[in-house]
PDB file of N, CA and C in Angstrom:
ATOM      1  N   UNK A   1     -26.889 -10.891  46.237  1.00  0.00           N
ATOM      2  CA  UNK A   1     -26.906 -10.757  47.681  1.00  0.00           C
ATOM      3  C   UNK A   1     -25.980  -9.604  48.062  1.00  0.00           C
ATOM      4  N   UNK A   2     -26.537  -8.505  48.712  1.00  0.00           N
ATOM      5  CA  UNK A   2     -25.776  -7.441  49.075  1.00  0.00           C
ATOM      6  C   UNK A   2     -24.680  -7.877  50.174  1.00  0.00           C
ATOM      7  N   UNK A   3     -23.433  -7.152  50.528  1.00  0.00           N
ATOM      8  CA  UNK A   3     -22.512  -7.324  51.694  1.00  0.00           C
ATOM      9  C   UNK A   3     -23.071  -7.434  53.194  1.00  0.00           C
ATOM     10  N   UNK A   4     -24.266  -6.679  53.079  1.00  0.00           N
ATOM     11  CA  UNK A   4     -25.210  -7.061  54.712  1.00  0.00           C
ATOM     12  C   UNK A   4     -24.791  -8.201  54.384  1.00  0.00           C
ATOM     13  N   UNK A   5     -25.870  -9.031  53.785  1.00  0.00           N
ATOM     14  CA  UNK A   5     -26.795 -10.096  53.662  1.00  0.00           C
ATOM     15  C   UNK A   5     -25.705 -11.061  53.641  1.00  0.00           C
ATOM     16  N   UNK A   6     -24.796 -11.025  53.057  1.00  0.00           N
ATOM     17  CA  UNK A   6     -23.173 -12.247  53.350  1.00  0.00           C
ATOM     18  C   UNK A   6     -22.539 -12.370  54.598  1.00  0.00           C
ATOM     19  N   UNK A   7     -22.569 -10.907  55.177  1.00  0.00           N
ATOM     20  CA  UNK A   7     -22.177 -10.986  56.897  1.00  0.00           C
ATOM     21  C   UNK A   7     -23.174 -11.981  57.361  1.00  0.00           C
ATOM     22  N   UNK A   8     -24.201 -11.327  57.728  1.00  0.00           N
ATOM     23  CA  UNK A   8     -25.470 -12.052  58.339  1.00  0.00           C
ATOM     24  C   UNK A   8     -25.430 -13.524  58.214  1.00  0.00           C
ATOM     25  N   UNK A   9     -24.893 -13.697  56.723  1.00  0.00           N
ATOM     26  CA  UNK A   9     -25.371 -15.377  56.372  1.00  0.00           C
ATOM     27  C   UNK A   9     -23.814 -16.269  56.972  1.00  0.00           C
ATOM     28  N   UNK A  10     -22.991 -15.721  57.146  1.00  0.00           N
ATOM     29  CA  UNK A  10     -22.093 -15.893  57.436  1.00  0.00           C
ATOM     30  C   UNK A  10     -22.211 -16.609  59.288  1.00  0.00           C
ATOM     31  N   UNK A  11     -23.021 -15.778  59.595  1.00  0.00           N
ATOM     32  CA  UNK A  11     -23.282 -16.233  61.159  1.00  0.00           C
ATOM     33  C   UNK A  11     -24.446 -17.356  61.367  1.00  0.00           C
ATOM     34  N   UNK A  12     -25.025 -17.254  60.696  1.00  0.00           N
ATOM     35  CA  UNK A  12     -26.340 -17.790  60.241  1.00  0.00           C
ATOM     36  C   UNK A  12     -26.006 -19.748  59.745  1.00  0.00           C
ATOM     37  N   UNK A  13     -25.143 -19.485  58.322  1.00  0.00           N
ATOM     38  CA  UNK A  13     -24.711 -21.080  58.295  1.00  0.00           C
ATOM     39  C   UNK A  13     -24.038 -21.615  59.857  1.00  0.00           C
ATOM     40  N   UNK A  14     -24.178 -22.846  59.316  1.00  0.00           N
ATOM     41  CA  UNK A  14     -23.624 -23.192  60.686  1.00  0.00           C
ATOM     42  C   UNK A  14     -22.465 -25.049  60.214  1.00  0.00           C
ATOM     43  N   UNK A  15     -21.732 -25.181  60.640  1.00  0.00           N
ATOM     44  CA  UNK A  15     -20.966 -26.469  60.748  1.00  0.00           C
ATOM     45  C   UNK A  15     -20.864 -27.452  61.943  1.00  0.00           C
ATOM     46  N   UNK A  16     -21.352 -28.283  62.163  1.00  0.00           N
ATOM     47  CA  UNK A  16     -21.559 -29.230  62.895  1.00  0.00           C
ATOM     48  C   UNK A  16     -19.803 -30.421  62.429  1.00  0.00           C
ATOM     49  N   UNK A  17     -19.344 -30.841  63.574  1.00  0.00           N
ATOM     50  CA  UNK A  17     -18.155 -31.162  63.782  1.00  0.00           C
ATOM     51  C   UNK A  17     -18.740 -32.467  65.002  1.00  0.00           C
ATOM     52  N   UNK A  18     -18.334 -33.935  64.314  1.00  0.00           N
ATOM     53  CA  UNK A  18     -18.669 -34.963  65.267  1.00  0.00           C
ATOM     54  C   UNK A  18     -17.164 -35.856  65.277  1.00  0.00           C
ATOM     55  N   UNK A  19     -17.116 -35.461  66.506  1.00  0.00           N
ATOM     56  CA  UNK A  19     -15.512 -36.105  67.273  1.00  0.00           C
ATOM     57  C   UNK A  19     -16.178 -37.190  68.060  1.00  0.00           C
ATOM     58  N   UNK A  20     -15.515 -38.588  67.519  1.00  0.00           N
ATOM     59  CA  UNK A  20     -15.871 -39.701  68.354  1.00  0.00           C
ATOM     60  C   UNK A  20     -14.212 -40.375  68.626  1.00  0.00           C
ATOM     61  N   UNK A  21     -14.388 -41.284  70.029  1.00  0.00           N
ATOM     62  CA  UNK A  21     -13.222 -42.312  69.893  1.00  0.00           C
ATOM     63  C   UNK A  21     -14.327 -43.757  70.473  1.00  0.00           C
ATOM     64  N   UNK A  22     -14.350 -44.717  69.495  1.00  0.00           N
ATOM     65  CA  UNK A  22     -15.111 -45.540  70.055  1.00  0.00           C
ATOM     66  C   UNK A  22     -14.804 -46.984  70.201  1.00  0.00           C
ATOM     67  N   UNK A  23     -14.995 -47.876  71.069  1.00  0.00           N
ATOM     68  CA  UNK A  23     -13.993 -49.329  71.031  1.00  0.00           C
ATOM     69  C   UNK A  23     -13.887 -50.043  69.803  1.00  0.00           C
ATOM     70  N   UNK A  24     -13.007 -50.840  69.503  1.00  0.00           N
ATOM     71  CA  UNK A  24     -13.221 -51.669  68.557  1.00  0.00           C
ATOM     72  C   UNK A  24     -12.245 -52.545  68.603  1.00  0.00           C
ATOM     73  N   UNK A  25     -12.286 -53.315  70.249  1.00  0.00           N
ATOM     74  CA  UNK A  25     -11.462 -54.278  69.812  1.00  0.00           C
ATOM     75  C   UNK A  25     -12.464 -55.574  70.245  1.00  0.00           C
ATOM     76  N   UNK A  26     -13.730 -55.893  69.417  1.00  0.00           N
ATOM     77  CA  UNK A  26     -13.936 -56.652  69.476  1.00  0.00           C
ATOM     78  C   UNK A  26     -14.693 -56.811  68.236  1.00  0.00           C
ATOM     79  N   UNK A  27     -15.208 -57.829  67.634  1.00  0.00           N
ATOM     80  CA  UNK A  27     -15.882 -58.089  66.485  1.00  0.00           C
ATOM     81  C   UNK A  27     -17.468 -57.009  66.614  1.00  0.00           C
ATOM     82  N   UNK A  28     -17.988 -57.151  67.358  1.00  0.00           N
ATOM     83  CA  UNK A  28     -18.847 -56.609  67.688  1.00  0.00           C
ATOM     84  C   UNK A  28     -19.004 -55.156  67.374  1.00  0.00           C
ATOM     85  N   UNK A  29     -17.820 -54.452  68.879  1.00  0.00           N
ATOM     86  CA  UNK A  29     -17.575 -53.233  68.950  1.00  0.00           C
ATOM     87  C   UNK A  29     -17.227 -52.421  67.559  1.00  0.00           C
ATOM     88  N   UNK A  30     -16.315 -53.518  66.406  1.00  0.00           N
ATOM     89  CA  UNK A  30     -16.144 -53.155  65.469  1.00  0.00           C
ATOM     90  C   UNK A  30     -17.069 -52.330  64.200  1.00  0.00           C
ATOM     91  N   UNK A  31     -17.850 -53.649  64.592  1.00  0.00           N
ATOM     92  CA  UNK A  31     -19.196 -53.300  63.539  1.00  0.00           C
ATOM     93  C   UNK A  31     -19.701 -52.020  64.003  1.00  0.00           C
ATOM     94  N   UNK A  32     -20.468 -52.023  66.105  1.00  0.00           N
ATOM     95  CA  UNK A  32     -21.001 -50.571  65.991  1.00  0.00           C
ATOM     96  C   UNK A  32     -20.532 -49.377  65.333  1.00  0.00           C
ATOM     97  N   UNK A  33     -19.245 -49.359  65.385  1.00  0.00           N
ATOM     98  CA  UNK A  33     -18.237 -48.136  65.323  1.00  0.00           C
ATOM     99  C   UNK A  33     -18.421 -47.750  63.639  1.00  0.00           C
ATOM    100  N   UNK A  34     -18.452 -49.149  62.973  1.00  0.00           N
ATOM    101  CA  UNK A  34     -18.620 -48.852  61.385  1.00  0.00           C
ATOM    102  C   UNK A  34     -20.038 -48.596  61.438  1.00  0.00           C
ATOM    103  N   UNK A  35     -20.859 -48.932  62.127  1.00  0.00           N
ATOM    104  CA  UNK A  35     -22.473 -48.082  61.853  1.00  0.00           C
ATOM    105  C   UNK A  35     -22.315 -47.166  61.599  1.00  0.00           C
ATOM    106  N   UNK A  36     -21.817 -46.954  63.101  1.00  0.00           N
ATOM    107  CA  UNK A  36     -22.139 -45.162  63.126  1.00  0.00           C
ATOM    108  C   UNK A  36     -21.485 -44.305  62.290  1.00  0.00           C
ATOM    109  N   UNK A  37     -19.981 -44.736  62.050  1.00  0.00           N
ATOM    110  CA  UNK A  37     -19.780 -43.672  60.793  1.00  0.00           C
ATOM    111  C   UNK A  37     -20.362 -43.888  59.453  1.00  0.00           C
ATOM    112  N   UNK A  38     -21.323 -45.210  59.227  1.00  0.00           N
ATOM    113  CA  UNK A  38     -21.953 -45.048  57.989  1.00  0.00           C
ATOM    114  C   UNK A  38     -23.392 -44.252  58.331  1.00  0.00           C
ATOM    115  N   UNK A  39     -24.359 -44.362  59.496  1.00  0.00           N
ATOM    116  CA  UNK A  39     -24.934 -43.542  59.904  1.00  0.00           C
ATOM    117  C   UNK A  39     -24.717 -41.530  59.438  1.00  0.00           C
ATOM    118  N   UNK A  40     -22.938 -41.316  59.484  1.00  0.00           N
ATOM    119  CA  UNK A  40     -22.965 -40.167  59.708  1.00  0.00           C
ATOM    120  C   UNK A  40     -22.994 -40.202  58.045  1.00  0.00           C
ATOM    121  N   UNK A  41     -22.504 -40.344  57.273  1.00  0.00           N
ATOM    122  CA  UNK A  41     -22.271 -40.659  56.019  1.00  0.00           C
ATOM    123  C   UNK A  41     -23.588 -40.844  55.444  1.00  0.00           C
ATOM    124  N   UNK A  42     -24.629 -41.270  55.338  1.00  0.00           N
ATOM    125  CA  UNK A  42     -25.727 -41.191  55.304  1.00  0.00           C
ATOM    126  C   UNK A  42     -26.492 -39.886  55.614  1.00  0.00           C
ATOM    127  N   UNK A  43     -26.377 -39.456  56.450  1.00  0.00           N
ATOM    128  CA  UNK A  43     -26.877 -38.077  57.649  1.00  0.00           C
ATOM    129  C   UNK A  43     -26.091 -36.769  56.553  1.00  0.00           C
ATOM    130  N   UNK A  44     -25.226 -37.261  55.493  1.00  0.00           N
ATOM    131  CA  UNK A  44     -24.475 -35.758  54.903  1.00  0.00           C
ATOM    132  C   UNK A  44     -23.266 -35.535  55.529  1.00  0.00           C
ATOM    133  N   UNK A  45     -23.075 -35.909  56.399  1.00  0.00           N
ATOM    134  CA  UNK A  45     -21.536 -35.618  56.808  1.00  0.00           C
ATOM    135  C   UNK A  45     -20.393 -36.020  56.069  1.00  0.00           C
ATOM    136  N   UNK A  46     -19.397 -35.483  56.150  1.00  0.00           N
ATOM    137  CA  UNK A  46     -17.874 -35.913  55.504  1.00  0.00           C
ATOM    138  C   UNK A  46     -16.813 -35.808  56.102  1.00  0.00           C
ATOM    139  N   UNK A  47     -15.806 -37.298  56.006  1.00  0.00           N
ATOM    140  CA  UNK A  47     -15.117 -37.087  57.154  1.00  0.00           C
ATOM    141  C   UNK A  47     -14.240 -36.034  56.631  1.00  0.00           C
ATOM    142  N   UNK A  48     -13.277 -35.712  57.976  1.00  0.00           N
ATOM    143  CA  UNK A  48     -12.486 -34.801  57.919  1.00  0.00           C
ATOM    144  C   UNK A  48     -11.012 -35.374  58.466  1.00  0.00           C
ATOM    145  N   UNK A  49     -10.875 -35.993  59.064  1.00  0.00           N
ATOM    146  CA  UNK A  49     -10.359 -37.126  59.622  1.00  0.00           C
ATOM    147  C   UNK A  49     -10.450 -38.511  60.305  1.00  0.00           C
ATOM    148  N   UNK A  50     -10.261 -39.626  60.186  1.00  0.00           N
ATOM    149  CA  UNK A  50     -10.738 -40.726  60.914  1.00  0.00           C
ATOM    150  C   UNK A  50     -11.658 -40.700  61.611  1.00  0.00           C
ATOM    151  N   UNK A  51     -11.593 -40.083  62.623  1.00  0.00           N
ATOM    152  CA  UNK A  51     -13.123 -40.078  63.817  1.00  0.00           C
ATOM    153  C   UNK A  51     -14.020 -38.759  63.969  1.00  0.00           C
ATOM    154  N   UNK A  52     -13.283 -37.797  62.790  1.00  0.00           N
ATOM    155  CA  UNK A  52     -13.599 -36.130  62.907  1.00  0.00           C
ATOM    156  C   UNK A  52     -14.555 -36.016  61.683  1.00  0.00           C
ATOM    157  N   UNK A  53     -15.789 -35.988  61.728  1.00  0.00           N
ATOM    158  CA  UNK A  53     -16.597 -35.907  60.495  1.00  0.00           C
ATOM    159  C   UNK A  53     -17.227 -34.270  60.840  1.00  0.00           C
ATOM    160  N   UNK A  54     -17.749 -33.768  59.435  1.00  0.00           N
ATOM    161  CA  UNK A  54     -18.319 -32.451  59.426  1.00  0.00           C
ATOM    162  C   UNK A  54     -19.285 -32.478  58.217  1.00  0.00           C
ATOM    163  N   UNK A  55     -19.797 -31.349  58.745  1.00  0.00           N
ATOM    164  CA  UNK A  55     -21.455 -31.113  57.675  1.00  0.00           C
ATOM    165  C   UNK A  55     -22.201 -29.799  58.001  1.00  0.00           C
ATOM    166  N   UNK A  56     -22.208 -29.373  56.860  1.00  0.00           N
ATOM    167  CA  UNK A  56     -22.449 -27.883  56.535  1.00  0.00           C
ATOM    168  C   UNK A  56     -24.358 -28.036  56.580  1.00  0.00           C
ATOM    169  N   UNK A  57     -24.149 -26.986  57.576  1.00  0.00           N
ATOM    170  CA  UNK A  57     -25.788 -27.187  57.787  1.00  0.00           C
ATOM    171  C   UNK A  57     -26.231 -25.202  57.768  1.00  0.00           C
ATOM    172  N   UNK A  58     -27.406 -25.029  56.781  1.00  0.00           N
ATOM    173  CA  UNK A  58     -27.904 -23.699  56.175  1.00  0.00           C
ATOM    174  C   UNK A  58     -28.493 -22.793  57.377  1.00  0.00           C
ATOM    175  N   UNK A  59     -28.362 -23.498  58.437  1.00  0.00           N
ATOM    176  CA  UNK A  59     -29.132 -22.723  59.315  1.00  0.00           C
ATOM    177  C   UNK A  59     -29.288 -23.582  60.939  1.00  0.00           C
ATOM    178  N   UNK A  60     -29.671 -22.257  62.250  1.00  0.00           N
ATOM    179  CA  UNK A  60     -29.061 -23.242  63.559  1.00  0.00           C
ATOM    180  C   UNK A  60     -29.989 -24.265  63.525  1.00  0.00           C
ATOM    181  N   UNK A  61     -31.830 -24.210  63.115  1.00  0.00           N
ATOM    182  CA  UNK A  61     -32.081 -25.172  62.977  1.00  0.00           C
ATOM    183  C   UNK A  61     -32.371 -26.573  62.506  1.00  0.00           C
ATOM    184  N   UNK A  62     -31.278 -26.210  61.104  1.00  0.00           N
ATOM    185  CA  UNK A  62     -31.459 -27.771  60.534  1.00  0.00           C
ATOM    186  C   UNK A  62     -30.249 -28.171  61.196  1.00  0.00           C
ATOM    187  N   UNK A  63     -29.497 -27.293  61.810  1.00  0.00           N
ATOM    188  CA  UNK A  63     -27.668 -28.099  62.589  1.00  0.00           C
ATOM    189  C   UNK A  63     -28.439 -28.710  63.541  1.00  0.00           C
ATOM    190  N   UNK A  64     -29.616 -28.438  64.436  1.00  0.00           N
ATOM    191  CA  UNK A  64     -30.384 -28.805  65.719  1.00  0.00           C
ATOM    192  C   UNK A  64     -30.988 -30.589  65.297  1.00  0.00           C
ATOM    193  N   UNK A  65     -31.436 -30.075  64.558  1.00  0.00           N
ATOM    194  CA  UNK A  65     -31.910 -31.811  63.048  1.00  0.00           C
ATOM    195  C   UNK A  65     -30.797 -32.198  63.149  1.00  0.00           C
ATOM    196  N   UNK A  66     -29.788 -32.192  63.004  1.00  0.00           N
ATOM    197  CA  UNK A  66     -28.602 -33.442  62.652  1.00  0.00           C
ATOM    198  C   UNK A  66     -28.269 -33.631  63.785  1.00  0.00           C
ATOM    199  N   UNK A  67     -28.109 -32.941  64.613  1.00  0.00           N
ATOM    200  CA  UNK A  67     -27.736 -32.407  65.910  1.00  0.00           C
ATOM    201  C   UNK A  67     -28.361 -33.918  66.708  1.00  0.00           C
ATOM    202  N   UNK A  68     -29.651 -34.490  66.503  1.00  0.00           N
ATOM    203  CA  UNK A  68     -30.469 -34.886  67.237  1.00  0.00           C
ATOM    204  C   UNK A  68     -30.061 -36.252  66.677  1.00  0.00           C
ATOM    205  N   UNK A  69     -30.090 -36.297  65.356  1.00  0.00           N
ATOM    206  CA  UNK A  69     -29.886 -37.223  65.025  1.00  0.00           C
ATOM    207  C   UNK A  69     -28.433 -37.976  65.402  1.00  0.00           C
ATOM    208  N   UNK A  70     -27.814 -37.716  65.507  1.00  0.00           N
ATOM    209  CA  UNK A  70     -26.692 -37.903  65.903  1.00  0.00           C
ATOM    210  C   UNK A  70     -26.268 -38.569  67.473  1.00  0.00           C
ATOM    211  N   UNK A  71     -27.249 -37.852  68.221  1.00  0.00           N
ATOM    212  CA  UNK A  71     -27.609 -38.472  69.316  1.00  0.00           C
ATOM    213  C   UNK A  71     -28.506 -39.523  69.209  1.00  0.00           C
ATOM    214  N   UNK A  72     -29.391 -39.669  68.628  1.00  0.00           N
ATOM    215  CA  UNK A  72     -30.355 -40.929  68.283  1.00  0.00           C
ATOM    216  C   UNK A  72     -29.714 -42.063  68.225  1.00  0.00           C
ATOM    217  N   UNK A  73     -28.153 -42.094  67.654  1.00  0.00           N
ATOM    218  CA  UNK A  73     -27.396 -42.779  67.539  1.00  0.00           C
ATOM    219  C   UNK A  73     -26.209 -43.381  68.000  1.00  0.00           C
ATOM    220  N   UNK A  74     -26.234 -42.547  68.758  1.00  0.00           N
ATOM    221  CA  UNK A  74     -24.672 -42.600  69.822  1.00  0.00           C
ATOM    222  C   UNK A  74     -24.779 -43.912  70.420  1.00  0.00           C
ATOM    223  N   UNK A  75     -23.437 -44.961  69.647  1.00  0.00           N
ATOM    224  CA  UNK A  75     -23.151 -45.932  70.493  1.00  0.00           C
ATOM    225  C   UNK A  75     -23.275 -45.950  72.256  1.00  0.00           C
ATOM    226  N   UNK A  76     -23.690 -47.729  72.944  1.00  0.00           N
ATOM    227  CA  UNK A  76     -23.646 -47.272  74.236  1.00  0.00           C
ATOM    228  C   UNK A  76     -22.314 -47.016  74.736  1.00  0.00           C
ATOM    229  N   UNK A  77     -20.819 -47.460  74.434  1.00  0.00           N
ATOM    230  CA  UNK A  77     -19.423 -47.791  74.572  1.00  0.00           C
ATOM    231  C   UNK A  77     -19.076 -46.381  74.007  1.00  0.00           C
ATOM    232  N   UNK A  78     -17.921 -45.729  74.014  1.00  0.00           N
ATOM    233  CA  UNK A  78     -17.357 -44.694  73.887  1.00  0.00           C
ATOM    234  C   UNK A  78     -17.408 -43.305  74.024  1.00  0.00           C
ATOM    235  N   UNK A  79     -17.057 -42.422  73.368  1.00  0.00           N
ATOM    236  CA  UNK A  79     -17.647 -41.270  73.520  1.00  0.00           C
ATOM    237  C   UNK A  79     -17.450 -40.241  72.053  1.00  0.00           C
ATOM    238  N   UNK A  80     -18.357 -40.100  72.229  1.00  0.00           N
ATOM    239  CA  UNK A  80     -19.032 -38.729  70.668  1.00  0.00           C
ATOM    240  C   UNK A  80     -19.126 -37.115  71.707  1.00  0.00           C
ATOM    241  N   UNK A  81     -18.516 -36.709  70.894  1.00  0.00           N
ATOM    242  CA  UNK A  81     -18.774 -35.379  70.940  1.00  0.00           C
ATOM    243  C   UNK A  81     -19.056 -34.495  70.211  1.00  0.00           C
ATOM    244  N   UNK A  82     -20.304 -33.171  69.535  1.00  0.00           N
ATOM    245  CA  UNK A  82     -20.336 -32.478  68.722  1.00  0.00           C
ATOM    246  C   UNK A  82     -20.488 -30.892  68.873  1.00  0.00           C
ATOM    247  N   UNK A  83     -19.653 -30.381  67.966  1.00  0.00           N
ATOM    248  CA  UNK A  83     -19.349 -29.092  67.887  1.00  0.00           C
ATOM    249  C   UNK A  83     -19.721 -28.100  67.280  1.00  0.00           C
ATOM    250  N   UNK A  84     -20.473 -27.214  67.064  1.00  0.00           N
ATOM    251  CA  UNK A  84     -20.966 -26.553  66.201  1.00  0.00           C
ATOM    252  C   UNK A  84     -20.694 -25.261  66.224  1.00  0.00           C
ATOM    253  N   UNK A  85     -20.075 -25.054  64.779  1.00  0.00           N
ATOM    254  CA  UNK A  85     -18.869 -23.428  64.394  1.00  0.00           C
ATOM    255  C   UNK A  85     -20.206 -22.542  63.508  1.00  0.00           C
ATOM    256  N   UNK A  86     -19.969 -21.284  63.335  1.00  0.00           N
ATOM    257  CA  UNK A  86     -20.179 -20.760  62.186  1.00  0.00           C
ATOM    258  C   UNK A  86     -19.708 -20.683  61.325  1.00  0.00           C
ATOM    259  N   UNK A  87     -20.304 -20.365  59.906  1.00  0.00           N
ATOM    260  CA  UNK A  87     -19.695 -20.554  58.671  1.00  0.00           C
ATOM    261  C   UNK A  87     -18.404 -19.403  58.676  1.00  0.00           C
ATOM    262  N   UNK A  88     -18.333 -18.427  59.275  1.00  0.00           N
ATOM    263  CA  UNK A  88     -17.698 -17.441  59.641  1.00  0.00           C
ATOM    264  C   UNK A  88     -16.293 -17.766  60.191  1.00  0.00           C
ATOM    265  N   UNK A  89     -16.557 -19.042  61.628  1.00  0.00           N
ATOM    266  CA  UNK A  89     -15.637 -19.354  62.144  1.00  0.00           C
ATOM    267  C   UNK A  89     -14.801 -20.530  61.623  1.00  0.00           C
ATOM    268  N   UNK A  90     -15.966 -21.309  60.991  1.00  0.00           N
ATOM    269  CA  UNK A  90     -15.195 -21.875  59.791  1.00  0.00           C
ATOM    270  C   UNK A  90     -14.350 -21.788  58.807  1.00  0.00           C
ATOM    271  N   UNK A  91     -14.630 -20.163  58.713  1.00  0.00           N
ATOM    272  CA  UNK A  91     -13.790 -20.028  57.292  1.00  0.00           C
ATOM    273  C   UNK A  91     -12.295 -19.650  57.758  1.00  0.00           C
ATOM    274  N   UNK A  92     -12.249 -19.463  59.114  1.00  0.00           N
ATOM    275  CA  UNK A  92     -10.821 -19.045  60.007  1.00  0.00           C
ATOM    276  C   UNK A  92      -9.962 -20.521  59.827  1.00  0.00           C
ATOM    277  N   UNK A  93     -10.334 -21.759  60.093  1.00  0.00           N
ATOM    278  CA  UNK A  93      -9.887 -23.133  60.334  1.00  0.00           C
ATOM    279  C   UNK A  93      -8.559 -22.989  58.870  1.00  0.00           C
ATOM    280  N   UNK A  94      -7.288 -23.215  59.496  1.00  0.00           N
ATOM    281  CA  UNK A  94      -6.382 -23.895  58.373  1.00  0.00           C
ATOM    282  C   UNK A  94      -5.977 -25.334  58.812  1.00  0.00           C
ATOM    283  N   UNK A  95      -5.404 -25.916  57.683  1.00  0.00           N
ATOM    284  CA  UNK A  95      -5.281 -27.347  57.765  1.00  0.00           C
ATOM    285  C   UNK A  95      -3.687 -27.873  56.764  1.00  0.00           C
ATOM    286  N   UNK A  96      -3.309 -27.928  57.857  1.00  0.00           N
ATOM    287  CA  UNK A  96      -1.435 -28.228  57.185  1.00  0.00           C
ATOM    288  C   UNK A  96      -1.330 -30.150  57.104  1.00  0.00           C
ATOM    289  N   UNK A  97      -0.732 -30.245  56.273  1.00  0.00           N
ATOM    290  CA  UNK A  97      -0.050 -31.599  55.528  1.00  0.00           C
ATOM    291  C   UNK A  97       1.402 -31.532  55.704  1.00  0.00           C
ATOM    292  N   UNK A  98       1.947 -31.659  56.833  1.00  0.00           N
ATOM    293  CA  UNK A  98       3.028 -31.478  56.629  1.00  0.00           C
ATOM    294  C   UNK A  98       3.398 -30.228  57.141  1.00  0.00           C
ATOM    295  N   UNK A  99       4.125 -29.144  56.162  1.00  0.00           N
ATOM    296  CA  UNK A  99       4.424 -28.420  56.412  1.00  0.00           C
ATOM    297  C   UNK A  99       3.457 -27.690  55.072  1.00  0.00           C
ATOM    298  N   UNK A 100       3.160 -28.176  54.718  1.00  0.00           N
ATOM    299  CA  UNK A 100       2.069 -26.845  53.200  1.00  0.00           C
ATOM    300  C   UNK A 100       0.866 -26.680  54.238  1.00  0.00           C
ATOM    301  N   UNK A 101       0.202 -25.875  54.016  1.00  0.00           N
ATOM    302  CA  UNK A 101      -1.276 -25.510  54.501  1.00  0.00           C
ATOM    303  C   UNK A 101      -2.167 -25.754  52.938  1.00  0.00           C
ATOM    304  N   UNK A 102      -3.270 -26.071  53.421  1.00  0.00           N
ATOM    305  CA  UNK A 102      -4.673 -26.693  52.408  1.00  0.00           C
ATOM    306  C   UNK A 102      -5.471 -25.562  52.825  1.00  0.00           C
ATOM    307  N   UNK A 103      -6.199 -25.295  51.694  1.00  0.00           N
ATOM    308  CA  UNK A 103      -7.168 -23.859  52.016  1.00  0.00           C
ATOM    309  C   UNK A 103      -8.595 -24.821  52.928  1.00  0.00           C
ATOM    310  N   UNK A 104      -9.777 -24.517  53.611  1.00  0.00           N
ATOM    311  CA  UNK A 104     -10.654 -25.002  54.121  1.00  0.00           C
ATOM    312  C   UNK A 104     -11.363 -25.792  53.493  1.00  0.00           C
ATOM    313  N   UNK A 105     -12.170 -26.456  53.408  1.00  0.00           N
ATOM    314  CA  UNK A 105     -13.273 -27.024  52.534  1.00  0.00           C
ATOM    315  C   UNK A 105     -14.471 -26.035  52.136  1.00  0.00           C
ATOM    316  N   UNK A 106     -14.267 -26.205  50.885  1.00  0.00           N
ATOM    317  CA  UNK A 106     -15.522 -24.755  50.241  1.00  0.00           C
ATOM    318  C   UNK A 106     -16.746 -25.044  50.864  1.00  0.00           C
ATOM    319  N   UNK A 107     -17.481 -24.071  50.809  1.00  0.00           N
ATOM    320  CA  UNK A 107     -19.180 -24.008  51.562  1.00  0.00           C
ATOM    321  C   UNK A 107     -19.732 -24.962  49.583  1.00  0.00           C
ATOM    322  N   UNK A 108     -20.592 -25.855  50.377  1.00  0.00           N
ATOM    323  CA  UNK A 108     -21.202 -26.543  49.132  1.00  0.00           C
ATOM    324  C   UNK A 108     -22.417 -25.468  48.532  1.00  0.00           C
ATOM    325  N   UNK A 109     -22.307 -25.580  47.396  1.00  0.00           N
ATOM    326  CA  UNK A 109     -23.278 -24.636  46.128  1.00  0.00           C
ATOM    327  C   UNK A 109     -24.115 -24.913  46.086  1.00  0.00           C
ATOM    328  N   UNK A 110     -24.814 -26.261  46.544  1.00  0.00           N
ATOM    329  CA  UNK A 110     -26.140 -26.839  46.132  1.00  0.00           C
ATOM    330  C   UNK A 110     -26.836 -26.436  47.516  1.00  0.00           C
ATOM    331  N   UNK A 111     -27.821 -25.698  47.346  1.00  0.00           N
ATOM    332  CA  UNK A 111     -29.138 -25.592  48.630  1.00  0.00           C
ATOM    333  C   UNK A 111     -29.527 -27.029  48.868  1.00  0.00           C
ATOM    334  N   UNK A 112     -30.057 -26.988  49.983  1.00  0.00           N
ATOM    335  CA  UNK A 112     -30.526 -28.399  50.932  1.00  0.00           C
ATOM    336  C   UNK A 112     -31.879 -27.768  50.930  1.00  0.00           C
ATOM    337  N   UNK A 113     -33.045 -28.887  50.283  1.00  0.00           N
ATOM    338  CA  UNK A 113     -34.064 -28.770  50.400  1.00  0.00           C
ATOM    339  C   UNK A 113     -34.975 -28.505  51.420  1.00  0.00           C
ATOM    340  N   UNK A 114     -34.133 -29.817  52.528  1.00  0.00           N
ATOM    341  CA  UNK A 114     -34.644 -30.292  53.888  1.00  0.00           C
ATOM    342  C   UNK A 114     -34.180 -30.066  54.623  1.00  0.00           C
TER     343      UNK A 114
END
């Protein structure tokens, strides 16, 4: 792949970012809340933090596919929100522990069929 073709793809991937805070103080509420993050978990996502899940999607329209799906699902109680970066703007994101910084999460190697 020539240096075009890495810029380009660079704008092109895309990261989908699902920020929820959702109730769970009831037996009930509990369970929805564990759906849905097994929902996202299912769907390819990985969390990133407790309610902050992400998923590397090859292009804007398979991010539009998860995108939907995601809404298909949205508990009626709380609130979801989703964000969608480029692989580009992604690769800007640092992430400190403390006081060390962690390099980003690598772009995954394996092509997505679907």
């Amino acid at each position: 792949m020539s240096k075009d073709q890495t810029v380009v793809q660079a704008y092109r991937i895309m990261w989908l970012y699902v920020l929820f805070d959702l109730p769970t103080n009831t037996k009930r509420e509990r369970k929805t809340a564990a759906g849905f993050r097994k929902m996202l978990l299912k769907d390819g996502f990985s969390m990133l933090q407790y309610s902050v899940y992400i998923r590397h999607c090859p292009s804007k329209e398979n991010a539009l596919v998860h995108l939907k799906r995601v809404e298909q699902s949205i508990p009626e109680k709380g609130y979801v929100s989703v964000l969608s970066v480029t692989d580009k703007q992604f690769s800007q994101m640092r992430n400190f522990c403390g006081k060390e910084s962690d390099p980003p999460p690598k772009t995954p190697l394996q092509m997505e069929l679907f």
